[in-house]
PDB file of N, CA and C in Angstrom:
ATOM      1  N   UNK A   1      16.216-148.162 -56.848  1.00  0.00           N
ATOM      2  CA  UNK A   1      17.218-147.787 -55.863  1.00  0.00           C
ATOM      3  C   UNK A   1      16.610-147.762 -54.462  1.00  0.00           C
ATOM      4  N   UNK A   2      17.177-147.971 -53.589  1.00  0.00           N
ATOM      5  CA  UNK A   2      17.295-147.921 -52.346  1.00  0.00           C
ATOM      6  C   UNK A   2      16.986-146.580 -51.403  1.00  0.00           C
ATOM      7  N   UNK A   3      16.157-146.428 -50.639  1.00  0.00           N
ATOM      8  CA  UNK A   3      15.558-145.463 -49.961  1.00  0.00           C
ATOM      9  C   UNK A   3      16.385-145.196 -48.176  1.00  0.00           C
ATOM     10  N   UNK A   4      16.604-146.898 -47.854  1.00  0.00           N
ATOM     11  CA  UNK A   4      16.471-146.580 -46.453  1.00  0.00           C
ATOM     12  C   UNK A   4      18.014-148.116 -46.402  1.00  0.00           C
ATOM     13  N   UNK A   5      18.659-148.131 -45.367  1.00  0.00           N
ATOM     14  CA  UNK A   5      19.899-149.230 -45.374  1.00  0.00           C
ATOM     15  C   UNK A   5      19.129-150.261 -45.392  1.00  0.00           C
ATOM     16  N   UNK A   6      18.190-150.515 -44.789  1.00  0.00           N
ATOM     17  CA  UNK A   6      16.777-151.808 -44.359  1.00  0.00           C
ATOM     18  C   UNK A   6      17.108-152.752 -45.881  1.00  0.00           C
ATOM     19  N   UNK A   7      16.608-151.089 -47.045  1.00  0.00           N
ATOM     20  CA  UNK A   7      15.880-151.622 -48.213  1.00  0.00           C
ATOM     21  C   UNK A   7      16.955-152.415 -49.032  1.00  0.00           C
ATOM     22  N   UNK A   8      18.592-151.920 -48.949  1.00  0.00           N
ATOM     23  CA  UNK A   8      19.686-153.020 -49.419  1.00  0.00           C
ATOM     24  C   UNK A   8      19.763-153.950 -49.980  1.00  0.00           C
ATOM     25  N   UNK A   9      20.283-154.365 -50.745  1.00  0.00           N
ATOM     26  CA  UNK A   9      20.196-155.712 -50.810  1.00  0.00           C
ATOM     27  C   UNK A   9      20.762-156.666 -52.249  1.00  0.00           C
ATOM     28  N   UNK A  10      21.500-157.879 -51.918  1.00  0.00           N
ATOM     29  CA  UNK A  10      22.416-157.922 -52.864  1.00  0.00           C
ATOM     30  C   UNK A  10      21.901-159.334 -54.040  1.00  0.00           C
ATOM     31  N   UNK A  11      20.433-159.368 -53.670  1.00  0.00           N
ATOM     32  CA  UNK A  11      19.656-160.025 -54.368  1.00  0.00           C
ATOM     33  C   UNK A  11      19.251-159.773 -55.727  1.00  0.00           C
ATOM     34  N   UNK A  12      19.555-160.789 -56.687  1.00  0.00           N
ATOM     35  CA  UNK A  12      19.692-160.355 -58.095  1.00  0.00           C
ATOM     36  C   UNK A  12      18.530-161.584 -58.846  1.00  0.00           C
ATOM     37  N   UNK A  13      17.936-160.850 -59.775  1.00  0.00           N
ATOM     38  CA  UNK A  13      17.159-161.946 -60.948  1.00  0.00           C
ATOM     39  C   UNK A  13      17.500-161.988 -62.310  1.00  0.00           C
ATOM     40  N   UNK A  14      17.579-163.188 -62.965  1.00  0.00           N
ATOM     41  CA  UNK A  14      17.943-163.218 -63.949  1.00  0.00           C
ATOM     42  C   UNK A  14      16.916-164.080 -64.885  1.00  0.00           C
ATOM     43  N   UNK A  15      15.957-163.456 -65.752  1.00  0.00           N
ATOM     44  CA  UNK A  15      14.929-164.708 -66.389  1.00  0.00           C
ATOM     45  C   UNK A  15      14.359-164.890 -65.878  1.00  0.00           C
ATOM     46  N   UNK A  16      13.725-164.305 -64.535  1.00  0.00           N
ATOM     47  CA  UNK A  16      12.829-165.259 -63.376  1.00  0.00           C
ATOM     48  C   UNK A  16      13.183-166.366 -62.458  1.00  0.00           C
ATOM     49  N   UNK A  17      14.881-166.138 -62.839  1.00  0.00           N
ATOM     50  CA  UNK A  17      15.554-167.243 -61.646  1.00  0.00           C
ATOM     51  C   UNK A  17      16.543-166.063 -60.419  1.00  0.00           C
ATOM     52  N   UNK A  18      16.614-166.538 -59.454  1.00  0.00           N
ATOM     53  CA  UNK A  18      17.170-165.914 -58.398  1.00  0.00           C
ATOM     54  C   UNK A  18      18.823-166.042 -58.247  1.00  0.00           C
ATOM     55  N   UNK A  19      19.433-165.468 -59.258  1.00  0.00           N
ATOM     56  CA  UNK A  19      20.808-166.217 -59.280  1.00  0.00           C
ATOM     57  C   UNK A  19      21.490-165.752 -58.709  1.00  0.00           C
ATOM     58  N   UNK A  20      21.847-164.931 -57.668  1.00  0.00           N
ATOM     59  CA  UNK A  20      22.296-163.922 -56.501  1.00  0.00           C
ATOM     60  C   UNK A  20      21.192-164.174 -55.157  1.00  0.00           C
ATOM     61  N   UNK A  21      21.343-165.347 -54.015  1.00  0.00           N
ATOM     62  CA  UNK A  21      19.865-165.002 -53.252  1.00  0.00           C
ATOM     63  C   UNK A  21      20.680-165.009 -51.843  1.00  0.00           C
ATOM     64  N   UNK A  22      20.797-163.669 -51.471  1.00  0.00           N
ATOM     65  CA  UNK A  22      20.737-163.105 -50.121  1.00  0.00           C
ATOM     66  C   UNK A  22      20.216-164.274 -48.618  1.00  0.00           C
ATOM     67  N   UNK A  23      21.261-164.858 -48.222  1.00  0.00           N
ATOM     68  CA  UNK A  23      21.088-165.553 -47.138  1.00  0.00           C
ATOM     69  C   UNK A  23      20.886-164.610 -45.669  1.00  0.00           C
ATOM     70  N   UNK A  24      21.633-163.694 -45.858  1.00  0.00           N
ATOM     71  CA  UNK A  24      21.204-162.517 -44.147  1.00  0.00           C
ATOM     72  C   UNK A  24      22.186-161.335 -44.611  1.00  0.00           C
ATOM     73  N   UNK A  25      21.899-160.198 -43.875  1.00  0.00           N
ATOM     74  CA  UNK A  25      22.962-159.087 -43.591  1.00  0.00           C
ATOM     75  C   UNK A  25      23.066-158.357 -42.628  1.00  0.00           C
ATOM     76  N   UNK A  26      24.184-157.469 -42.665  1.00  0.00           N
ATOM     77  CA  UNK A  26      23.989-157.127 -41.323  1.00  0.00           C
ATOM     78  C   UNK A  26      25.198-155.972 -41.146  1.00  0.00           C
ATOM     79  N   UNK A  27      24.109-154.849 -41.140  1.00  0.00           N
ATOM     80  CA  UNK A  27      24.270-153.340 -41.241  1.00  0.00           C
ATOM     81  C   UNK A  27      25.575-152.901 -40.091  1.00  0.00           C
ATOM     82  N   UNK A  28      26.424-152.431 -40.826  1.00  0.00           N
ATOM     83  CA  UNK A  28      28.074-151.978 -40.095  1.00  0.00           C
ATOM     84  C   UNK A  28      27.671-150.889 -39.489  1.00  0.00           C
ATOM     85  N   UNK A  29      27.621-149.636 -40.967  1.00  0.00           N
ATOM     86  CA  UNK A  29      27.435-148.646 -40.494  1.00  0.00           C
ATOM     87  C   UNK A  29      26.301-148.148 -41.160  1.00  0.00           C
ATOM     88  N   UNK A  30      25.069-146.685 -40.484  1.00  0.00           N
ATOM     89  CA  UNK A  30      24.229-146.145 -41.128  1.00  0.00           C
ATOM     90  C   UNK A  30      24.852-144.746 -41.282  1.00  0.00           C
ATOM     91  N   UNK A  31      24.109-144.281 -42.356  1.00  0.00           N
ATOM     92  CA  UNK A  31      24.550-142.586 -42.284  1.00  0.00           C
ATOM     93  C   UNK A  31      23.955-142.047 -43.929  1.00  0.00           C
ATOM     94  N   UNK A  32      24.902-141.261 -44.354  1.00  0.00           N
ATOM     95  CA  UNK A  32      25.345-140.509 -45.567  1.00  0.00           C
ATOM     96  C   UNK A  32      26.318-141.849 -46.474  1.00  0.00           C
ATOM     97  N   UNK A  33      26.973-142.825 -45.585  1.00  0.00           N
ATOM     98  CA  UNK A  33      27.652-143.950 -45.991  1.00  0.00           C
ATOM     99  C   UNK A  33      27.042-144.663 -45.349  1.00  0.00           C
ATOM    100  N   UNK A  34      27.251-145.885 -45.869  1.00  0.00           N
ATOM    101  CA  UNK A  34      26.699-147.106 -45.148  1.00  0.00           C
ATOM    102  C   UNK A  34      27.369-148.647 -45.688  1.00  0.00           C
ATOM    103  N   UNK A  35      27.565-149.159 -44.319  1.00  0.00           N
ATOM    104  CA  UNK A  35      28.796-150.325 -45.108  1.00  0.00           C
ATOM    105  C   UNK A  35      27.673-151.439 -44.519  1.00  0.00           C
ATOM    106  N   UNK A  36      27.629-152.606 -45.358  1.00  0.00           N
ATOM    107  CA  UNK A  36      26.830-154.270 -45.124  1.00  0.00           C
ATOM    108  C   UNK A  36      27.563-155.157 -45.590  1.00  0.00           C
ATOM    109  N   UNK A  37      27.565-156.059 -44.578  1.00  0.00           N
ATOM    110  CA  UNK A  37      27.948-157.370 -45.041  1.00  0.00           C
ATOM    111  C   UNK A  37      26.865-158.199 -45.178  1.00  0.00           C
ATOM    112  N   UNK A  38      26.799-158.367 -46.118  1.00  0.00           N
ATOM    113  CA  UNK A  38      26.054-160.308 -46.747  1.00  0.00           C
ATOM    114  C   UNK A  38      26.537-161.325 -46.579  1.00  0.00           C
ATOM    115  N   UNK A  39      25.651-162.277 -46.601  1.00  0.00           N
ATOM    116  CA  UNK A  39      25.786-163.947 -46.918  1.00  0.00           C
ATOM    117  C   UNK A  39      24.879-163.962 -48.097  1.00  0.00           C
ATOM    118  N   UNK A  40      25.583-164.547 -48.818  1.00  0.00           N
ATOM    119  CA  UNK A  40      24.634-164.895 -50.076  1.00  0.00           C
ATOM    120  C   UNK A  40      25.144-165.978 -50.562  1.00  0.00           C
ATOM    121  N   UNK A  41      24.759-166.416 -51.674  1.00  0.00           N
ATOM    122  CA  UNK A  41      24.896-167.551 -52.803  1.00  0.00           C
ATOM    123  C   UNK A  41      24.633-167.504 -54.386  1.00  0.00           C
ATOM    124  N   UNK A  42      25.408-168.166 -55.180  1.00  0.00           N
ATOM    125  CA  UNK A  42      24.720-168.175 -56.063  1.00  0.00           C
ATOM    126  C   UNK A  42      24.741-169.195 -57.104  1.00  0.00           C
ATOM    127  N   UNK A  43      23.703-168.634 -58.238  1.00  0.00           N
ATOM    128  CA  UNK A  43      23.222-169.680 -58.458  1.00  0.00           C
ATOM    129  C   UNK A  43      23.635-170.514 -59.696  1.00  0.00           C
ATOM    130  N   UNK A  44      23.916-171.943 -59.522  1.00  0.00           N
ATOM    131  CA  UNK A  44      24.892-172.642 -60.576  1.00  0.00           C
ATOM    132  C   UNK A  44      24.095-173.163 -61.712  1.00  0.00           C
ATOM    133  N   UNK A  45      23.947-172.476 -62.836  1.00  0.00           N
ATOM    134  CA  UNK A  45      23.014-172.945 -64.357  1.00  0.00           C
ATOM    135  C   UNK A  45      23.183-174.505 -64.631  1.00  0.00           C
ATOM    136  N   UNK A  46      24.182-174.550 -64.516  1.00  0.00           N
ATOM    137  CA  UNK A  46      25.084-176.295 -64.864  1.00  0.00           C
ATOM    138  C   UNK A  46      24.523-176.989 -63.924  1.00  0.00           C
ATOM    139  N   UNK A  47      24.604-176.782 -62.385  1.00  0.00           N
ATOM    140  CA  UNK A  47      23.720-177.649 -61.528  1.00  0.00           C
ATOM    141  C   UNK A  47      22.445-177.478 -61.666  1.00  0.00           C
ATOM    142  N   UNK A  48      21.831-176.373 -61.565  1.00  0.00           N
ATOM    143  CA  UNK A  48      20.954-176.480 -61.461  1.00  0.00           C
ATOM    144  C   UNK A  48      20.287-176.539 -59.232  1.00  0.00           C
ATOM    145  N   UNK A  49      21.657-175.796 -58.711  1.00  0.00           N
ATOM    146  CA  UNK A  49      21.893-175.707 -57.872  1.00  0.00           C
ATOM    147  C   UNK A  49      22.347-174.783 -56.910  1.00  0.00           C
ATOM    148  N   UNK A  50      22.106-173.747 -56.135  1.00  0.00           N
ATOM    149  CA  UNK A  50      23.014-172.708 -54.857  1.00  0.00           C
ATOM    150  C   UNK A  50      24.345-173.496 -54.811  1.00  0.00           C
ATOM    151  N   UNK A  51      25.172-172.629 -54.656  1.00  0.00           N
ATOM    152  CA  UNK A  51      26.586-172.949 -54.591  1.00  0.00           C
ATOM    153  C   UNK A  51      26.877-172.649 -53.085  1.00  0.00           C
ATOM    154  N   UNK A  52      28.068-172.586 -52.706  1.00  0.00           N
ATOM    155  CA  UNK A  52      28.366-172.845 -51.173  1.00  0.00           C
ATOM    156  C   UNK A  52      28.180-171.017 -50.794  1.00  0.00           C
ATOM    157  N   UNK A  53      27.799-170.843 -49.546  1.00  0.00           N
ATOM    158  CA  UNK A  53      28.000-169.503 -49.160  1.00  0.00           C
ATOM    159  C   UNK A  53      29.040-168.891 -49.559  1.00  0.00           C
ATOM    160  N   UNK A  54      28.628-167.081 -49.841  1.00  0.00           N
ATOM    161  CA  UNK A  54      29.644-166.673 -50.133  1.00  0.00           C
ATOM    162  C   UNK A  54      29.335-165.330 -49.162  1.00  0.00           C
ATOM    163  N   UNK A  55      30.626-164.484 -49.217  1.00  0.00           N
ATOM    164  CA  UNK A  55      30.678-163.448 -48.124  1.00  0.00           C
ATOM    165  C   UNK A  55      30.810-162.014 -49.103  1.00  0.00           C
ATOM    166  N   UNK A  56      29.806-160.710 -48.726  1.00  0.00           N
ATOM    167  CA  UNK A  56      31.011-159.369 -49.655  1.00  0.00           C
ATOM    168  C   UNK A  56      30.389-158.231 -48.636  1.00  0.00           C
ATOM    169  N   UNK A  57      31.480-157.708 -48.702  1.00  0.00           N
ATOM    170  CA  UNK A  57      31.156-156.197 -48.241  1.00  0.00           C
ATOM    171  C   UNK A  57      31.096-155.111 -48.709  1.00  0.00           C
ATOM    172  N   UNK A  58      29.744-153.953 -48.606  1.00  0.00           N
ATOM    173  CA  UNK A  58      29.390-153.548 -49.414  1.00  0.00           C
ATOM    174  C   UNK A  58      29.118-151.706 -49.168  1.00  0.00           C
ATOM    175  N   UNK A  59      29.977-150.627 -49.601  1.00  0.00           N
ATOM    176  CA  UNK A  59      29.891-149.742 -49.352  1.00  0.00           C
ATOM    177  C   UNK A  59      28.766-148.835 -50.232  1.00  0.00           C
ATOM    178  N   UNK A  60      27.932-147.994 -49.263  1.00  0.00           N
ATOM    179  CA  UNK A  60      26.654-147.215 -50.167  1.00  0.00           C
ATOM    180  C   UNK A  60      26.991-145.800 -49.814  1.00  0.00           C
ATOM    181  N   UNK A  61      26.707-144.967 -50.895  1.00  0.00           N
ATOM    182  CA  UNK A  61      27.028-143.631 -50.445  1.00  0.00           C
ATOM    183  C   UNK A  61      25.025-143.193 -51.049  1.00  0.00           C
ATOM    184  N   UNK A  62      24.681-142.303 -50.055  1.00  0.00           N
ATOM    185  CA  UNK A  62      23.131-141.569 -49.708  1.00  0.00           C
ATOM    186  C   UNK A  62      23.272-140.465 -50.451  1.00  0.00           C
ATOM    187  N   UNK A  63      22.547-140.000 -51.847  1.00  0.00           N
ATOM    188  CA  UNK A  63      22.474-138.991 -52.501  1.00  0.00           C
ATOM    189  C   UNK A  63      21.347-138.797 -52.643  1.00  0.00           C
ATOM    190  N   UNK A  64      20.473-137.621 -53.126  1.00  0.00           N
ATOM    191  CA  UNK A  64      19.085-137.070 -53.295  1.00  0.00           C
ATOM    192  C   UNK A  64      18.389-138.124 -53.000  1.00  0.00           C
ATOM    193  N   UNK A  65      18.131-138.919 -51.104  1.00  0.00           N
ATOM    194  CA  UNK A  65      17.508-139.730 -50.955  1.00  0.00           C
ATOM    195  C   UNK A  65      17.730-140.998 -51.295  1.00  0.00           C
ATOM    196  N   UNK A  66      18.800-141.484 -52.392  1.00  0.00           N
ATOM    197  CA  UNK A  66      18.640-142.962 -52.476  1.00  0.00           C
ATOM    198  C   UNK A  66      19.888-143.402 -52.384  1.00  0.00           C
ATOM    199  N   UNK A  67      20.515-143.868 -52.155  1.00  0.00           N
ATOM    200  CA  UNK A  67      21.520-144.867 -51.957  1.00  0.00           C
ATOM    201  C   UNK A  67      22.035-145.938 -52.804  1.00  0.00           C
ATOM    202  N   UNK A  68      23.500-145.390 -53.362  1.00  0.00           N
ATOM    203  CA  UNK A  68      24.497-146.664 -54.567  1.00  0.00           C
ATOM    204  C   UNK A  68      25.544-147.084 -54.242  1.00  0.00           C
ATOM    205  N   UNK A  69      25.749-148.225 -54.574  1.00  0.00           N
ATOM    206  CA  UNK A  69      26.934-148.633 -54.388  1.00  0.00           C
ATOM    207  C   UNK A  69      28.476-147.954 -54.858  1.00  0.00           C
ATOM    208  N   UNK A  70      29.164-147.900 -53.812  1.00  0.00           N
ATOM    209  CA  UNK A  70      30.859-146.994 -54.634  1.00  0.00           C
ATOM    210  C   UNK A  70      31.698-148.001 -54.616  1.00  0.00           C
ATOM    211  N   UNK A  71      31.314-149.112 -53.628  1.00  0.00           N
ATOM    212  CA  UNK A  71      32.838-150.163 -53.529  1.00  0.00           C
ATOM    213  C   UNK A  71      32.118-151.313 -52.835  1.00  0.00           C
ATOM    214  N   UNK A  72      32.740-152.653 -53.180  1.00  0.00           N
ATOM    215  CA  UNK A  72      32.556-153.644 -52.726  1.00  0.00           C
ATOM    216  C   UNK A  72      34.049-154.501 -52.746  1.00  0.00           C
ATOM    217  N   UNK A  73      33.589-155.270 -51.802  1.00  0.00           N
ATOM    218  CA  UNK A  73      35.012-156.500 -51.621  1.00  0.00           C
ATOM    219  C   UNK A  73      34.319-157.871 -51.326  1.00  0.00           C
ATOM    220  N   UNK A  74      35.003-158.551 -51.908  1.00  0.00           N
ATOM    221  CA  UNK A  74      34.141-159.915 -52.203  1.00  0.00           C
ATOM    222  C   UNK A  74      35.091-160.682 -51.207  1.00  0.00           C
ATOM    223  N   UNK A  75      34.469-161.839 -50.361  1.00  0.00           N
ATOM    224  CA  UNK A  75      35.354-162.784 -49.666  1.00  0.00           C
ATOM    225  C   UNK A  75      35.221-163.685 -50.082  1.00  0.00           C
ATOM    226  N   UNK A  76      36.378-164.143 -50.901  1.00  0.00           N
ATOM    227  CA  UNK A  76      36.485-165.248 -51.898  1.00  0.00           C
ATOM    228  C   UNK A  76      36.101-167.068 -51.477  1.00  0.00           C
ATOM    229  N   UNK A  77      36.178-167.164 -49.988  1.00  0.00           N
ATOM    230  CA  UNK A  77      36.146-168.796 -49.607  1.00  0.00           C
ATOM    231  C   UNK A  77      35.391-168.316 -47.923  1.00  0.00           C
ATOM    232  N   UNK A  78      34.948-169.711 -47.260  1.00  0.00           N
ATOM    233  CA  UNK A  78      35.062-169.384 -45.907  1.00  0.00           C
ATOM    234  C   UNK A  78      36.426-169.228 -45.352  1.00  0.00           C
ATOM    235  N   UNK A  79      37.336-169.871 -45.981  1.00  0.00           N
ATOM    236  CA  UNK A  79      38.820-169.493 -45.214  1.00  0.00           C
ATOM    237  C   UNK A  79      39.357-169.159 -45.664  1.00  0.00           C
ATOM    238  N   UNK A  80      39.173-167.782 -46.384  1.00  0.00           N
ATOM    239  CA  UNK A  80      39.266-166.264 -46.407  1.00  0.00           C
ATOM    240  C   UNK A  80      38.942-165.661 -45.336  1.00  0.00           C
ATOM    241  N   UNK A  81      37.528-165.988 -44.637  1.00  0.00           N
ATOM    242  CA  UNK A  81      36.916-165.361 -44.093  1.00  0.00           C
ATOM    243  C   UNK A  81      37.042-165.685 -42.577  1.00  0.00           C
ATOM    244  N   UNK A  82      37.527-166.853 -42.251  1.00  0.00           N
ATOM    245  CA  UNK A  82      38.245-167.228 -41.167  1.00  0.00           C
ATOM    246  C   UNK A  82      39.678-166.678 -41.068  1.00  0.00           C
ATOM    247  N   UNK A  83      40.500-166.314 -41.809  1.00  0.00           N
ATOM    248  CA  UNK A  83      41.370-165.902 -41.907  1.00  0.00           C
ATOM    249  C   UNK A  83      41.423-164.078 -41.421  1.00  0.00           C
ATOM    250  N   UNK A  84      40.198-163.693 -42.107  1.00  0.00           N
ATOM    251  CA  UNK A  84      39.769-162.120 -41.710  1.00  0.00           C
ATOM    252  C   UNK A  84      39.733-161.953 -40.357  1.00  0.00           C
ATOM    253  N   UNK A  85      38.846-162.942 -39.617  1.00  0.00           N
ATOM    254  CA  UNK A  85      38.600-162.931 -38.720  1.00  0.00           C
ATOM    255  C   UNK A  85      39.578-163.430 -37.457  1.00  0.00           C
ATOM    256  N   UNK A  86      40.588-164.176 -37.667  1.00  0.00           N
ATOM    257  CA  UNK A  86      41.413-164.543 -37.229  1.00  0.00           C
ATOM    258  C   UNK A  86      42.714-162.745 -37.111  1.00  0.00           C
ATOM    259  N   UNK A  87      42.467-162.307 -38.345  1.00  0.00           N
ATOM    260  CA  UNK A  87      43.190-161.303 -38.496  1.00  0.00           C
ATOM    261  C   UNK A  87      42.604-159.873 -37.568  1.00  0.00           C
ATOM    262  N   UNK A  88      41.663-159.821 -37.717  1.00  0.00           N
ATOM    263  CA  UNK A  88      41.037-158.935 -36.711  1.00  0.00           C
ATOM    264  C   UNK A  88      41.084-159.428 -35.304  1.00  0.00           C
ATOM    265  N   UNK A  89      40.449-160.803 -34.833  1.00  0.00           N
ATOM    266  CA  UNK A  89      40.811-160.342 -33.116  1.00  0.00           C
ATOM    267  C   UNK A  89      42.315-160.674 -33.197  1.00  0.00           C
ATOM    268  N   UNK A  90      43.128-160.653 -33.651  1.00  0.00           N
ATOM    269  CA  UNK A  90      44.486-160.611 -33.306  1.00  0.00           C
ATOM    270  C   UNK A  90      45.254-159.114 -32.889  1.00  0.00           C
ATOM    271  N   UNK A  91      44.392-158.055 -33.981  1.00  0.00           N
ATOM    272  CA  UNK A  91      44.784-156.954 -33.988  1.00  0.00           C
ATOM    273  C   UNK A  91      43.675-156.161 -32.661  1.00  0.00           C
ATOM    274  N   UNK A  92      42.685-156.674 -32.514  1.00  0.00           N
ATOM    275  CA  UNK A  92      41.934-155.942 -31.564  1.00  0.00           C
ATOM    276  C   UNK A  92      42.121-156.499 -30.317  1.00  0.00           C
ATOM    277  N   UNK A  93      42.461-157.683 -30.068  1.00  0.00           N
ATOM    278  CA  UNK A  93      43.480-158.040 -28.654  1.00  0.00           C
ATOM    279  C   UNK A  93      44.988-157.505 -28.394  1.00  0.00           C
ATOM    280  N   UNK A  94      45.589-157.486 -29.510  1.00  0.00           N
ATOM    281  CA  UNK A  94      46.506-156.344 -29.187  1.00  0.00           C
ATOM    282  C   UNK A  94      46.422-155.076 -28.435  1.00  0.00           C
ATOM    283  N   UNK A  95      45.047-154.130 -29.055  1.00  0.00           N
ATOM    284  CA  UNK A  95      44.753-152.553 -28.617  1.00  0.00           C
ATOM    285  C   UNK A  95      44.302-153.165 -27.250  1.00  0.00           C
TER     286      UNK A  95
END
């Protein structure tokens, strides 16, 4: 488990293969909670190949020092994620 938001991370092994591998992130919020978004990928057995970027966001709640996950939301495509984003400055040019 996780000590510090730094230590995060949505990098997974399976067998000695990297089938979850963390492309960047980038810390929302720190605290007692703590929300990250990733870029990651993963990894296709059949290819033998990384699959196209993928996007999730990732909520941690800080207990006796270490930090777990309570909720995540996965962004299913990039245009999903253009779409998010399209959806947000629409609403924050409004305010």
């Amino acid at each position: 488990m996780a000590e510090t938001v730094e230590e995060l991370t949505v990098t997974y092994e399976d067998g000695g293969i990297e089938t979850v591998k963390e492309l960047d992130k980038k810390v929302l919020s720190k605290g007692a909670w703590a929300t990250v978004i990733y870029k990651y990928q993963d990894w296709n057995r059949t290819k033998e190949e990384y699959g196209p970027d993928k996007f999730t966001i990732r909520r941690y709640q800080k207990r006796n020092g270490e930090y777990s996950q309570k909720s995540k939301f996965n962004i299913s495509s990039e245009k999903q994620a253009k779409e998010i984003i399209e959806a947000l400055t629409e609403w924050i040019s409004e305010g």
